[in-house]
Structures are given as C-alpha cells and as structure tokens.
N, C-alpha and C. Protein backbone atom coordinates (compact mmCIF):
# COMPACT_ATOMS: atom_id res chain seq x y z
N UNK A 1 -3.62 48.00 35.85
CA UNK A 1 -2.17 47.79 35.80
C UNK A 1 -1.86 46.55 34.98
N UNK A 2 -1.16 46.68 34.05
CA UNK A 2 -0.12 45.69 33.17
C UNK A 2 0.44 44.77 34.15
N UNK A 3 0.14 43.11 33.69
CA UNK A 3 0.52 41.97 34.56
C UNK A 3 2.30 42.16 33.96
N UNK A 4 2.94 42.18 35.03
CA UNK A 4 4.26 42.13 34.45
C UNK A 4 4.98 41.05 33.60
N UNK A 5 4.30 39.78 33.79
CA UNK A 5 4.81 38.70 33.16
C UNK A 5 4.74 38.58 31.45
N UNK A 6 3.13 39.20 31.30
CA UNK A 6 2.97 39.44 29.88
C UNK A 6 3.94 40.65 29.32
N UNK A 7 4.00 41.76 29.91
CA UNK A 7 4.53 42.46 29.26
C UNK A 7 6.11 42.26 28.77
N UNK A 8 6.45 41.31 29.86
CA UNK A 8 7.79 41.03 30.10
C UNK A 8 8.26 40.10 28.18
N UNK A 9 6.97 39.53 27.90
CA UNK A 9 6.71 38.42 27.39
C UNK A 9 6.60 39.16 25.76
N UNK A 10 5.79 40.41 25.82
CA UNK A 10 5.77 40.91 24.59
C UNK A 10 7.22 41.98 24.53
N UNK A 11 7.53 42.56 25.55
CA UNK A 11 8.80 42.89 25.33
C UNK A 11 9.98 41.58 24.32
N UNK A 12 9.84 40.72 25.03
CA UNK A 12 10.59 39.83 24.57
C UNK A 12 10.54 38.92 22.91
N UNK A 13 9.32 39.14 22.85
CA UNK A 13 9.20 39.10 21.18
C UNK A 13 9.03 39.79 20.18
N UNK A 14 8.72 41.37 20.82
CA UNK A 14 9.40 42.28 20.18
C UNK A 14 10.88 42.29 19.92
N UNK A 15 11.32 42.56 20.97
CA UNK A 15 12.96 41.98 20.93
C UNK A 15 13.26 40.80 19.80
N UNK A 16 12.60 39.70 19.53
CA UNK A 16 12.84 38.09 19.18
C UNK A 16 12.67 39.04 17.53
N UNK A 17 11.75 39.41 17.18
CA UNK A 17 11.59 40.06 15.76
C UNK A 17 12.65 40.99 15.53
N UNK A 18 13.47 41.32 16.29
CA UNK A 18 14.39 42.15 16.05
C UNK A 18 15.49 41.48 15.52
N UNK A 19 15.71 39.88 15.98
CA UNK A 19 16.91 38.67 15.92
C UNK A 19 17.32 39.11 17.10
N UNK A 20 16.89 39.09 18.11
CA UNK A 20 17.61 38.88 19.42
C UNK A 20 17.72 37.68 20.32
N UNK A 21 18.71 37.13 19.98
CA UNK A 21 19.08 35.67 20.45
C UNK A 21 18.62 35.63 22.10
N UNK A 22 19.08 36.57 22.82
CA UNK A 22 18.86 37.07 24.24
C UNK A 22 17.40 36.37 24.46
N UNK A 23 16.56 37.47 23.60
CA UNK A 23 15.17 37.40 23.80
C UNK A 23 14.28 35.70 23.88
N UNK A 24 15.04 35.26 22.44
CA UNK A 24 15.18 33.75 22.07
C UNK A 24 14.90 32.81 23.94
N UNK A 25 16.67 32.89 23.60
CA UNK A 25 17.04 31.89 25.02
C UNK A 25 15.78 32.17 26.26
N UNK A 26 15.67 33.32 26.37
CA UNK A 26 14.51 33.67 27.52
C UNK A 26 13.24 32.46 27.52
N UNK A 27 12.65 33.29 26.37
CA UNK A 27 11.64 32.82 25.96
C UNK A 27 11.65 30.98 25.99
N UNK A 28 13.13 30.29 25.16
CA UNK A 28 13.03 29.34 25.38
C UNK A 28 13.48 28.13 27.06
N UNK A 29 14.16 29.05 27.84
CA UNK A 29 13.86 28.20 28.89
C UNK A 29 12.42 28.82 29.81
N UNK A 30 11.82 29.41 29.42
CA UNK A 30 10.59 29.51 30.20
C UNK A 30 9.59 29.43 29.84
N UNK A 31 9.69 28.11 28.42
CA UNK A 31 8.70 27.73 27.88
C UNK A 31 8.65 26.17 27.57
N UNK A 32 10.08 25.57 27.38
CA UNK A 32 10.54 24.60 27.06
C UNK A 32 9.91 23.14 27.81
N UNK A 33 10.20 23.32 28.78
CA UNK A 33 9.90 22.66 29.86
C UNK A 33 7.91 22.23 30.25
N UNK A 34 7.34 23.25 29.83
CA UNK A 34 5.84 22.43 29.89
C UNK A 34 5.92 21.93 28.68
N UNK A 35 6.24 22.37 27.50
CA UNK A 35 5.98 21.54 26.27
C UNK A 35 6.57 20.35 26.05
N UNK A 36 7.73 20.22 26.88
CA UNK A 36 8.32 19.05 26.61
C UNK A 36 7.18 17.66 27.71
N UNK A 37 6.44 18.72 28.55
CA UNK A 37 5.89 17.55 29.60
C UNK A 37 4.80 17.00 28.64
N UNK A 38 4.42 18.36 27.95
CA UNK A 38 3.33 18.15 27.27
C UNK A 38 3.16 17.03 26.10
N UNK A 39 4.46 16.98 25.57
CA UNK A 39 4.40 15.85 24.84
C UNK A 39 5.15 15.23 24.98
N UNK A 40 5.91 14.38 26.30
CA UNK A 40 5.81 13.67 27.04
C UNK A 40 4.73 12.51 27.25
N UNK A 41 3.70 13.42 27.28
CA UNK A 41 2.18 12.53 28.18
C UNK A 41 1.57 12.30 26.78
N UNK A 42 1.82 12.62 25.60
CA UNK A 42 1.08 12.26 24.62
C UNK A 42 2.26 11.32 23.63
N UNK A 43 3.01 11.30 23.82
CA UNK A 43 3.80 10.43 22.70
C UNK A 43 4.56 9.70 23.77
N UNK A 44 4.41 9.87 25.01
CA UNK A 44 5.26 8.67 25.57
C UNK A 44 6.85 8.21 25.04
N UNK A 45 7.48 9.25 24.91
CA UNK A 45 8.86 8.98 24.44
C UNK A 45 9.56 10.11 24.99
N UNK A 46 10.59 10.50 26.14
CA UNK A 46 11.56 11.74 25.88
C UNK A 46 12.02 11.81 24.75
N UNK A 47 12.95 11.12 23.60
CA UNK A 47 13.12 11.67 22.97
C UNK A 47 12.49 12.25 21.43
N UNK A 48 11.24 11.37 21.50
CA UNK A 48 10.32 12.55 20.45
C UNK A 48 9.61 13.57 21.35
N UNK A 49 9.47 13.71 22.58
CA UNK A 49 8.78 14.29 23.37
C UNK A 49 10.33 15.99 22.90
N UNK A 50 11.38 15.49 23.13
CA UNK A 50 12.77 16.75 22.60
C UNK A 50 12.57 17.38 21.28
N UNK A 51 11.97 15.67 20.60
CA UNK A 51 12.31 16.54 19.18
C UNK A 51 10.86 17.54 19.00
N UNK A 52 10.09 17.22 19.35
CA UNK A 52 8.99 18.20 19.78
C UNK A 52 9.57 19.43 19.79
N UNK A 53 10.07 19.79 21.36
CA UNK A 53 10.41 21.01 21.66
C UNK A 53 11.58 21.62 20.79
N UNK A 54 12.46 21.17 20.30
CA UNK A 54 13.36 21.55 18.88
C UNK A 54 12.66 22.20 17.58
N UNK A 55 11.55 21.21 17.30
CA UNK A 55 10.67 21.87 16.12
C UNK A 55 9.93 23.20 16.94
N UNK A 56 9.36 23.04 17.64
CA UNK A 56 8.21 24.17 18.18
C UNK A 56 9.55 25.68 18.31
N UNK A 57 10.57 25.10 18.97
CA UNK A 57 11.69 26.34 18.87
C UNK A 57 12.25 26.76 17.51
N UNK A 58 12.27 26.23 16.71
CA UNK A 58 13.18 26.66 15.40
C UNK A 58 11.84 26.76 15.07
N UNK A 59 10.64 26.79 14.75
CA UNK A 59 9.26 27.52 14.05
C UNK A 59 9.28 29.03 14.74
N UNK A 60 9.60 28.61 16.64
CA UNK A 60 9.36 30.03 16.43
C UNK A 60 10.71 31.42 16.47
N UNK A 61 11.70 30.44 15.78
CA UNK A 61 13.24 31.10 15.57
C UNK A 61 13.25 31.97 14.06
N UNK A 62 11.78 30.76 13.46
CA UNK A 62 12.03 30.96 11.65
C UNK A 62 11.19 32.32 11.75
N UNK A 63 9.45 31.82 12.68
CA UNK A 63 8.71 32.91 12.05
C UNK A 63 8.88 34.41 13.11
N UNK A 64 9.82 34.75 13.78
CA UNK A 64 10.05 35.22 14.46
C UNK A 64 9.81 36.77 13.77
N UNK A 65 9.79 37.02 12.65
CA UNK A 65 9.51 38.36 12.30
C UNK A 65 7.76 38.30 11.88
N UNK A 66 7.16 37.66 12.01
CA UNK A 66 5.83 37.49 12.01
C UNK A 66 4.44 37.77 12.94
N UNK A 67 5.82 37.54 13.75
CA UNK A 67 5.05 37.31 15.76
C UNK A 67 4.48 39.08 15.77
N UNK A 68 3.21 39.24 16.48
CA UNK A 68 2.79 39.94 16.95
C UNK A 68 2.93 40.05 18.50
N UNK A 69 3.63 41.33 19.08
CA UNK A 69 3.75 41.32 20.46
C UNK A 69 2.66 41.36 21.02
N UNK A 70 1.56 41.60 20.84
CA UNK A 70 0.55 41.72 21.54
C UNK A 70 -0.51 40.79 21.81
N UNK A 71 0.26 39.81 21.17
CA UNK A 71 -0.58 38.40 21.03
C UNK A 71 0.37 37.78 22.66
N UNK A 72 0.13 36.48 22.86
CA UNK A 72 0.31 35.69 23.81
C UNK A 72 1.03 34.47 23.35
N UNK A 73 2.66 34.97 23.77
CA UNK A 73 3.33 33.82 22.84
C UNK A 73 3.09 32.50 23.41
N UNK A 74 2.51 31.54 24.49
CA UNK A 74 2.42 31.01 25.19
C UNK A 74 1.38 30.15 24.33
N UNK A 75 0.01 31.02 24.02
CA UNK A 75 -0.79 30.63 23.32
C UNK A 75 0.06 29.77 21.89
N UNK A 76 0.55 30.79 20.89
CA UNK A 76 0.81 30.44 19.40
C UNK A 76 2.11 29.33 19.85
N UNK A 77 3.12 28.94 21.39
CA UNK A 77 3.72 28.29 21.32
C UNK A 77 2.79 26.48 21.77
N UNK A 78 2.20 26.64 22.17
CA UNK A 78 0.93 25.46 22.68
C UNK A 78 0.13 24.83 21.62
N UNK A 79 -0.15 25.77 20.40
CA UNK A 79 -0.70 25.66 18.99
C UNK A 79 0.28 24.66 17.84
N UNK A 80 1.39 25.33 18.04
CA UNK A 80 2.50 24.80 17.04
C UNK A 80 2.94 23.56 17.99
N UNK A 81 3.31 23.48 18.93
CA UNK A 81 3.09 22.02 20.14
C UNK A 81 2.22 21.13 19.92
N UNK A 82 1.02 21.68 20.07
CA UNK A 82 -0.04 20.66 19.76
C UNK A 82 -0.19 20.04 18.43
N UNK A 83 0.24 20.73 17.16
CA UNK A 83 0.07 20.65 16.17
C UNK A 83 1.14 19.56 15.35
N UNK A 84 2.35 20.05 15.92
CA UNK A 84 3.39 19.40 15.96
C UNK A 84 3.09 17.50 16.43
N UNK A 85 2.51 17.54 17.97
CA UNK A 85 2.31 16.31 18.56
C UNK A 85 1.43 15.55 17.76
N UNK A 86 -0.04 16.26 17.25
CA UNK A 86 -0.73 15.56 16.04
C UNK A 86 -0.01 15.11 14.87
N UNK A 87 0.86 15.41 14.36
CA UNK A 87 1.33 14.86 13.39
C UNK A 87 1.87 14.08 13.61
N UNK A 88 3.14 13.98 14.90
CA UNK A 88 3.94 12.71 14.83
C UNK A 88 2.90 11.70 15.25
N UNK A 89 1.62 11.45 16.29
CA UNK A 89 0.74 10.89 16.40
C UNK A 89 0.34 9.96 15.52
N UNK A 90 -0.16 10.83 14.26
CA UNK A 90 -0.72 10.14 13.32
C UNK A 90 0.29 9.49 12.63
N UNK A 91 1.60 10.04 12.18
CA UNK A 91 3.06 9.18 11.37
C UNK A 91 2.96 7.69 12.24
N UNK A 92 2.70 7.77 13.95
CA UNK A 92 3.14 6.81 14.68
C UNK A 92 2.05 6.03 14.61
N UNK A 93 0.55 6.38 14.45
CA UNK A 93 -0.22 5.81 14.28
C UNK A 93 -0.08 4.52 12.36
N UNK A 94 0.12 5.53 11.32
CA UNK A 94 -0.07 4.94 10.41
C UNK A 94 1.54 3.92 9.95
N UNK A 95 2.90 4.21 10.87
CA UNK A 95 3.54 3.11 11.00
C UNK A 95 2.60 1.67 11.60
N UNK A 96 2.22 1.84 12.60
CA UNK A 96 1.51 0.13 13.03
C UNK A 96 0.62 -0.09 12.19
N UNK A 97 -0.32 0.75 11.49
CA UNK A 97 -0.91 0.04 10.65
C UNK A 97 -0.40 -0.64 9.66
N UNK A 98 0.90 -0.40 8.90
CA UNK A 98 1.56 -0.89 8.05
C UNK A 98 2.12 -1.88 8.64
N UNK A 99 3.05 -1.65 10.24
CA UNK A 99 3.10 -3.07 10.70
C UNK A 99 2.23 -4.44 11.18
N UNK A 100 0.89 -3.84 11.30
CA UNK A 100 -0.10 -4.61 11.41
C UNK A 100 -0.89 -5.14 10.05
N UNK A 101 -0.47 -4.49 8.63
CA UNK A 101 -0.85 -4.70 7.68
C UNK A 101 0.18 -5.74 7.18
N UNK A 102 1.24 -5.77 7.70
CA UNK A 102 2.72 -6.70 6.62
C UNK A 102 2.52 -8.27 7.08
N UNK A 103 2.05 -8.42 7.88
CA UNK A 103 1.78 -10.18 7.68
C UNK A 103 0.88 -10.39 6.62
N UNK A 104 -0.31 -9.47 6.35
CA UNK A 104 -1.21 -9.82 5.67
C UNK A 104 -0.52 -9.69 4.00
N UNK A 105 -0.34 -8.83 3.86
CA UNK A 105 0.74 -8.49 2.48
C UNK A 105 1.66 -9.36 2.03
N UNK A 106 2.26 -9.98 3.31
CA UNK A 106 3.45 -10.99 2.69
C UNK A 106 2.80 -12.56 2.43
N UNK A 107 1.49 -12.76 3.62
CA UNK A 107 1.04 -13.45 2.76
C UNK A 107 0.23 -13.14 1.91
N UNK A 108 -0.19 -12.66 1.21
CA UNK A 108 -0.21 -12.04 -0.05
C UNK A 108 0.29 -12.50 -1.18
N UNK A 109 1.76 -12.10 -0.59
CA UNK A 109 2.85 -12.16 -1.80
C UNK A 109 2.95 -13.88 -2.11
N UNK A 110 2.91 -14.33 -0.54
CA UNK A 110 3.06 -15.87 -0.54
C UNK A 110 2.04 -16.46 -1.55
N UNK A 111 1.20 -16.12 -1.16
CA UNK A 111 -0.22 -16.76 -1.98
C UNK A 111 -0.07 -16.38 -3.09
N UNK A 112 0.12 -15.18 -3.99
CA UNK A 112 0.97 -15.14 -5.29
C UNK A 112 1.42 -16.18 -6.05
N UNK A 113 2.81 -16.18 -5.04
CA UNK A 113 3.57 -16.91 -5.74
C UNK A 113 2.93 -18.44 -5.82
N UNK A 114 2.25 -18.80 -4.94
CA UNK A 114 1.87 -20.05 -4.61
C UNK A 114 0.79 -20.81 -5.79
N UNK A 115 -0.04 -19.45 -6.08
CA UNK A 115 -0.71 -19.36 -6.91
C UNK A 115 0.06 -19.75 -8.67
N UNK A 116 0.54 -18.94 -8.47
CA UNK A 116 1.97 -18.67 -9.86
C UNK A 116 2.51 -20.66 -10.10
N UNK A 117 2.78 -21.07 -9.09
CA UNK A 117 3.51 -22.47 -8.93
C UNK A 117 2.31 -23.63 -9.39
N UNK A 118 1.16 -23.06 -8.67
CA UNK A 118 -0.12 -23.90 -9.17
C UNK A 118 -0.50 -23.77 -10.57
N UNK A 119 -0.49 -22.85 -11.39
CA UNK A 119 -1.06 -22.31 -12.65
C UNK A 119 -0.14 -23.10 -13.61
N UNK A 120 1.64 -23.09 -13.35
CA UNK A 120 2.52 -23.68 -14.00
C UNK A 120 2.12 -25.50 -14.12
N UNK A 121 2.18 -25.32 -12.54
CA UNK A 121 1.73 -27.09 -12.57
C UNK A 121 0.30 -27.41 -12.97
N UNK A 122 -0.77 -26.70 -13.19
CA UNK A 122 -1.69 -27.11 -14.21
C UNK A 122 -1.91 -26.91 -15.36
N UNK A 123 -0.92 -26.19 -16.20
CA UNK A 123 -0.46 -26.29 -17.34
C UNK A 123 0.69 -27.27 -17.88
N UNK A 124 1.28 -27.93 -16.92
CA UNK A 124 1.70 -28.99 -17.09
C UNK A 124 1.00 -30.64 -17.55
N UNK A 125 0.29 -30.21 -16.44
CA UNK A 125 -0.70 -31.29 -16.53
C UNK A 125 -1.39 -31.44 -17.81
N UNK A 126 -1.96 -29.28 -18.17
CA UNK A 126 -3.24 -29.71 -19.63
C UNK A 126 -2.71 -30.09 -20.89
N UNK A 127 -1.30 -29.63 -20.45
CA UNK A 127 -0.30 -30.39 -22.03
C UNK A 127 0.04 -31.67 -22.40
N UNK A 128 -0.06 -32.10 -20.87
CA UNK A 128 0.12 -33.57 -20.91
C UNK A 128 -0.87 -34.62 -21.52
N UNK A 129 -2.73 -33.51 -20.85
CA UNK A 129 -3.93 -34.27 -21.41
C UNK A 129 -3.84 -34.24 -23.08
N UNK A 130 -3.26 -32.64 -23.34
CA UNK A 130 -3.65 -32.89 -24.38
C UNK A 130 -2.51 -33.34 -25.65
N UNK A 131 -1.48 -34.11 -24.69
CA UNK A 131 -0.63 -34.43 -25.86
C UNK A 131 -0.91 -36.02 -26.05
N UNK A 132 -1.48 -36.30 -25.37
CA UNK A 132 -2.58 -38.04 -25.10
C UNK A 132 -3.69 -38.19 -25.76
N UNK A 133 -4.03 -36.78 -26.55
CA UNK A 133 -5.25 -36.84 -27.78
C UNK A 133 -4.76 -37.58 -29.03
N UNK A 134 -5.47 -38.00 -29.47
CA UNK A 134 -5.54 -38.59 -30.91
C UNK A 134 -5.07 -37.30 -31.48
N UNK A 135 -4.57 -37.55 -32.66
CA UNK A 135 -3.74 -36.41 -34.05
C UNK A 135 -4.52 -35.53 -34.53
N UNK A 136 -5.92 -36.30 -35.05
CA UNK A 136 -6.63 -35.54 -35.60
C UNK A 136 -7.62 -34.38 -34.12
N UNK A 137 -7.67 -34.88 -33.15
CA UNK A 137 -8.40 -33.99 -32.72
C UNK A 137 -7.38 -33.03 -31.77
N UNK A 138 -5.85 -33.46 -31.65
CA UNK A 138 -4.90 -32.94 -31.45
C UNK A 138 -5.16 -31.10 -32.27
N UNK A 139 -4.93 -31.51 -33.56
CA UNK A 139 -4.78 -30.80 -34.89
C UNK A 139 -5.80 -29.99 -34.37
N UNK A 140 -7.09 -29.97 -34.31
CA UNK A 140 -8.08 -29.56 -34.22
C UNK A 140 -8.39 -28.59 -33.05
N UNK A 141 -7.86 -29.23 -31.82
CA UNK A 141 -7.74 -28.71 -30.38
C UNK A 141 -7.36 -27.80 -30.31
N UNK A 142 -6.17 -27.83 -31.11
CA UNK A 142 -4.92 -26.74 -30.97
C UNK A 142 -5.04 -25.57 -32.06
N UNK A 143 -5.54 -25.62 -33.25
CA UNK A 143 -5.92 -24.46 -33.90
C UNK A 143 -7.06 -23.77 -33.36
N UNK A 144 -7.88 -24.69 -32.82
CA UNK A 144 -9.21 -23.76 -31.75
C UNK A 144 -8.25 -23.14 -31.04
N UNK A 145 -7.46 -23.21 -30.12
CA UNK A 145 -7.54 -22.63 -28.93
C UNK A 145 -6.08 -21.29 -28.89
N UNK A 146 -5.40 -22.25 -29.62
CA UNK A 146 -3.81 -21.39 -30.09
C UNK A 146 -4.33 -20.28 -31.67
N UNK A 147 -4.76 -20.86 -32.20
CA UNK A 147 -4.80 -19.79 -33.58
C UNK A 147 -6.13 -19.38 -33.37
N UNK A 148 -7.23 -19.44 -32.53
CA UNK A 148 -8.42 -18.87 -32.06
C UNK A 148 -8.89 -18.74 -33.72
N UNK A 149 -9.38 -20.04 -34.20
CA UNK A 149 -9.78 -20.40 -35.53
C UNK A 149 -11.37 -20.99 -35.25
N UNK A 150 -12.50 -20.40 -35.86
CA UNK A 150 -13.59 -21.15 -35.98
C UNK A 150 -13.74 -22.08 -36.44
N UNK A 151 -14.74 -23.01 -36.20
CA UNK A 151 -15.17 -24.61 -36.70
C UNK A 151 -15.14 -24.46 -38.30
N UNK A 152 -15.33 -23.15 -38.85
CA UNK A 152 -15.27 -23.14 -40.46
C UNK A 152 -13.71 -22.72 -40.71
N UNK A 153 -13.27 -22.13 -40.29
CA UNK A 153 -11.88 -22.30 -40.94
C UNK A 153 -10.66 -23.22 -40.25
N UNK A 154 -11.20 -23.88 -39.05
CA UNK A 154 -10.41 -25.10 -39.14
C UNK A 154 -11.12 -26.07 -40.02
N UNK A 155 -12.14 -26.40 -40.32
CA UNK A 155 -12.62 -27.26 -41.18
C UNK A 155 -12.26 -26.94 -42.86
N UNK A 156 -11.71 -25.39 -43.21
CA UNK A 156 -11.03 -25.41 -44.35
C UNK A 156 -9.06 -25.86 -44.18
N UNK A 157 -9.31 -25.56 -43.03
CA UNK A 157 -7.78 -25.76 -43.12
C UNK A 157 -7.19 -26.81 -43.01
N UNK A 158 -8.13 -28.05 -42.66
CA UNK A 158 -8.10 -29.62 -42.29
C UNK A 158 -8.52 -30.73 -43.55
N UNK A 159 -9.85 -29.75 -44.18
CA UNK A 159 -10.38 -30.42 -44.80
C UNK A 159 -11.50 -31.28 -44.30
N UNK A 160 -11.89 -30.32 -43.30
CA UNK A 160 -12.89 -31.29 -42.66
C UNK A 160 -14.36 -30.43 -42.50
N UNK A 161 -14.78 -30.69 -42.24
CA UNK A 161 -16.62 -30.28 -42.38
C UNK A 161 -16.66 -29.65 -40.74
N UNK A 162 -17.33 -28.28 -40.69
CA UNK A 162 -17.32 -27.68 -39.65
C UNK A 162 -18.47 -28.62 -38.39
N UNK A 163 -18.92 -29.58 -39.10
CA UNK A 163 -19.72 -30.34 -37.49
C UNK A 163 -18.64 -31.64 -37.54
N UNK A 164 -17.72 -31.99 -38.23
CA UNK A 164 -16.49 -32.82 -37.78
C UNK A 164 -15.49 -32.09 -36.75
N UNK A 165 -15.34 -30.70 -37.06
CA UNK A 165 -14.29 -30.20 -36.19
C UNK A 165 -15.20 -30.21 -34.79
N UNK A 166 -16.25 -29.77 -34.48
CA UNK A 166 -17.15 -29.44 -33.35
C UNK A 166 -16.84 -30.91 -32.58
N UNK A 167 -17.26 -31.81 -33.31
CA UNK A 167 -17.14 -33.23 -32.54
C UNK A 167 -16.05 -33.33 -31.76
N UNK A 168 -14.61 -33.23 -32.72
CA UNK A 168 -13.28 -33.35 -32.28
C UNK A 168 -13.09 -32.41 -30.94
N UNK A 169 -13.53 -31.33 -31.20
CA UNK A 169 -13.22 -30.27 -29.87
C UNK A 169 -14.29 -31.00 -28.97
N UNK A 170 -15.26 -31.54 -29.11
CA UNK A 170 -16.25 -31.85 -28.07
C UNK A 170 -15.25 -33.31 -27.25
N UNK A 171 -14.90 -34.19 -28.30
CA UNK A 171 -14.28 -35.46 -27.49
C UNK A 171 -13.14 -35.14 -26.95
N UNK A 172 -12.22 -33.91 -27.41
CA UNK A 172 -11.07 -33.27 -26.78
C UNK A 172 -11.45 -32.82 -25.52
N UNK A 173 -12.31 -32.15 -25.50
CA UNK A 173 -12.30 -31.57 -24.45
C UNK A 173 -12.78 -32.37 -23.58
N UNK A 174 -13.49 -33.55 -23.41
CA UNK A 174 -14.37 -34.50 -22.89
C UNK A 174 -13.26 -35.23 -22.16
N UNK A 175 -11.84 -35.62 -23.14
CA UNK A 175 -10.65 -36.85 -22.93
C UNK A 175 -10.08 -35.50 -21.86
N UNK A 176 -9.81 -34.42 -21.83
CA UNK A 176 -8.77 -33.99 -21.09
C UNK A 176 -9.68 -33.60 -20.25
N UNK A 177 -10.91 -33.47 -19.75
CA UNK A 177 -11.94 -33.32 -18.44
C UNK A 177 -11.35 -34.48 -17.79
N UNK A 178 -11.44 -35.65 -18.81
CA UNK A 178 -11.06 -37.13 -17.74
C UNK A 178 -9.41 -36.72 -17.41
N UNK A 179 -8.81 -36.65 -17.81
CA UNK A 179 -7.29 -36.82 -17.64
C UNK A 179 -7.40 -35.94 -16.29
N UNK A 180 -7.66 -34.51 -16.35
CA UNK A 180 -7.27 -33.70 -15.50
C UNK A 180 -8.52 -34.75 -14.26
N UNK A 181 -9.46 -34.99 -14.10
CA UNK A 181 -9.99 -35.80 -13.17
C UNK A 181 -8.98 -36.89 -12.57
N UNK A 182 -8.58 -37.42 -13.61
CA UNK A 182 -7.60 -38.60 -12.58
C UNK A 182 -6.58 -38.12 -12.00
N UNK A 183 -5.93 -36.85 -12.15
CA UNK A 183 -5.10 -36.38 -11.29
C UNK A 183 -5.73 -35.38 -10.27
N UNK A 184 -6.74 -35.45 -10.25
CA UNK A 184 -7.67 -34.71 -8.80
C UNK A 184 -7.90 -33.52 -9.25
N UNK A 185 -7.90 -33.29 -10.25
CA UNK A 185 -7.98 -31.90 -10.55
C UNK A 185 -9.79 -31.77 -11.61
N UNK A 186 -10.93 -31.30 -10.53
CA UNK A 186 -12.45 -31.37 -11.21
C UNK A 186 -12.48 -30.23 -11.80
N UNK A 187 -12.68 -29.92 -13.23
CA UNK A 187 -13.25 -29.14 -13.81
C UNK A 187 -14.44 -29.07 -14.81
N UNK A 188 -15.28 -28.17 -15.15
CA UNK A 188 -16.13 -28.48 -15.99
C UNK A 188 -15.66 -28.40 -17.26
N UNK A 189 -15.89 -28.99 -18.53
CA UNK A 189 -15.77 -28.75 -19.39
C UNK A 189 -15.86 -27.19 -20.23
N UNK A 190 -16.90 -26.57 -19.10
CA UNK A 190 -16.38 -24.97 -20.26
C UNK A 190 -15.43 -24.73 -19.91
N UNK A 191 -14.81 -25.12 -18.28
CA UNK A 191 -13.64 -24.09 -17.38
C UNK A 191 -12.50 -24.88 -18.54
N UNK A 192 -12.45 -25.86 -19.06
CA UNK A 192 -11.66 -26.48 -19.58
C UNK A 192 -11.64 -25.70 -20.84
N UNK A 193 -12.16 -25.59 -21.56
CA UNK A 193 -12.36 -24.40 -22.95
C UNK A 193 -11.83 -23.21 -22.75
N UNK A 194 -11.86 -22.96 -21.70
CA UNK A 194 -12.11 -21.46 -21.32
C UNK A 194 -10.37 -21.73 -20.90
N UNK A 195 -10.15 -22.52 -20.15
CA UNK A 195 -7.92 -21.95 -19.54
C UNK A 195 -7.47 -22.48 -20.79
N UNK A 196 -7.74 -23.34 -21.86
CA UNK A 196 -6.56 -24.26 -22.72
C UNK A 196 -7.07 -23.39 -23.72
C-alpha cells in the first residue's frame, strides 16, 4: 500500500507543473518551516535564515515544470536548502576575511604613503648633497646620472679625459655618502650610484 503522505506529495507537484498555485501554497507551508529551522542553526540569523526559505521557494516556483513526481520533493527541497545555506556561508565567511584583512591593507596604504613622504624627503636631501659639489664634478655627476652618459662621452663633452671624469664621480659620490651620513641617513656608495 501507497504511504499516503507521498502520494499526497507527488500529486501535488504534479499539480505544481501544471502552475497550480494551490499545489504551491501546500507544498510551501508544509515544508517551510523545517527549512527555515534548518538554516536557522546554520547561519544563526532569522532573517537570512527567511531569505533562505524565499530562495529555496521561488527555485522551486521557477523549476516547477522540471520536477519529477515521482521523485521526493522533500529530498530536491533539502538539496537546494542546503545548497543555498553553503553559499551564503561562504559570502559570510569571505566578508570577515576582508574584514579581518582591512587593517592590514590600510596599513598598507599607510606605509605607502609613508614610504612616498620618505623617498621625497631623501631626494631632498640628495639634491642638497649634490648641489654642495664643486662645478666641475657637479657637471660631471649630473651628466652620469641624468643623461646616463659614459666616462668617454662625458669626457668629450667636458673636455676632459675619461679617468678625470671617473675621479670626479668617485669624489662625488664619496662628498654626498658624507653629506647624506651627517643627516643620519647610512648608505653605501653603490646604493648612492644606484638612487641619484
């Protein structure tokens, strides 16, 4: 003998594939109510625990010509429930990570900028060393590093002999190692070649 409840149940989504609102409402107060407990106990909110049962009802309002009566709507409504609850889960999960990620990010951003403020103020400084050079190795400093000119063609362009220019960049760079030292700032002489 046929359990009456099932049959009652595939009657009723036979009916539901037909667009029978009747069938609908049935189905949804005598289903509504565990799913809403159900995710209840997993999202800890009535009202995403509602919006739950809203989605799981309009999925099975949409696919309603799909449904097989002979299946167990109970089952495919527990599936789309569960499936449903995993997702907002994980949305709710990967919000805190982002809120647990935004201190780190902003300082981030802080350190950026902080960074940005430091770079300005030690380019302040290397202009300063190197506007405290002598002319000629001024001249010299600055076509090395701005016109990215070798010791032979600043030495044509000066008039000077390519182991005169070498010297000049060597005591340049030597005078602004000291300069940037007396304002606390240690670098080696290549790091000094290498930012100016």
């Amino acid at each position: 003998m046929l359990d009456q409840g099932k049959y009652e149940e595939s009657k009723l989504v036979a009916l539901l594939a037909e667009d029978s609102e009747y069938a609908f409402q049935l189905l949804y107060d005598r289903h509504r109510n565990r799913i809403y407990k159900t995710a209840t106990r997993f999202l800890k909110s009535p009202i995403l625990a509602q919006e739950v049962v809203q989605d799981v009802f309009l999925k099975l309002w949409l696919s309603r010509n799909t449904l097989k009566p002979n299946q167990p709507i109970e089952a495919w409504l527990h599936t789309v429930a569960k499936n449903n609850i995993i997702n907002r889960l994980k949305k709710v999960s990967n919000e805190w990570k982002v809120m647990n990620e935004l201190p780190y990010i902003t300082q981030s951003k802080s350190n950026i900028t902080e960074n940005r403020v430091q770079d300005v103020e030690y380019a302040a400084i290397l202009n300063a060393a190197i506007n405290t050079l002598p002319e000629q190795q001024k001249k010299v400093y600055l076509l090395s590093r701005n016109e990215n000119l070798t010791y032979i063609q600043i030495g044509e362009k000066l008039e000077l002999s390519p182991l005169t220019v070498k010297t000049h960049i060597s005591r340049a760079l030597l005078h602004i190692k000291q300069v940037l030292a007396a304002k606390g700032i240690i670098l080696s002489i290549a790091i000094v070649s290498i930012i100016s």
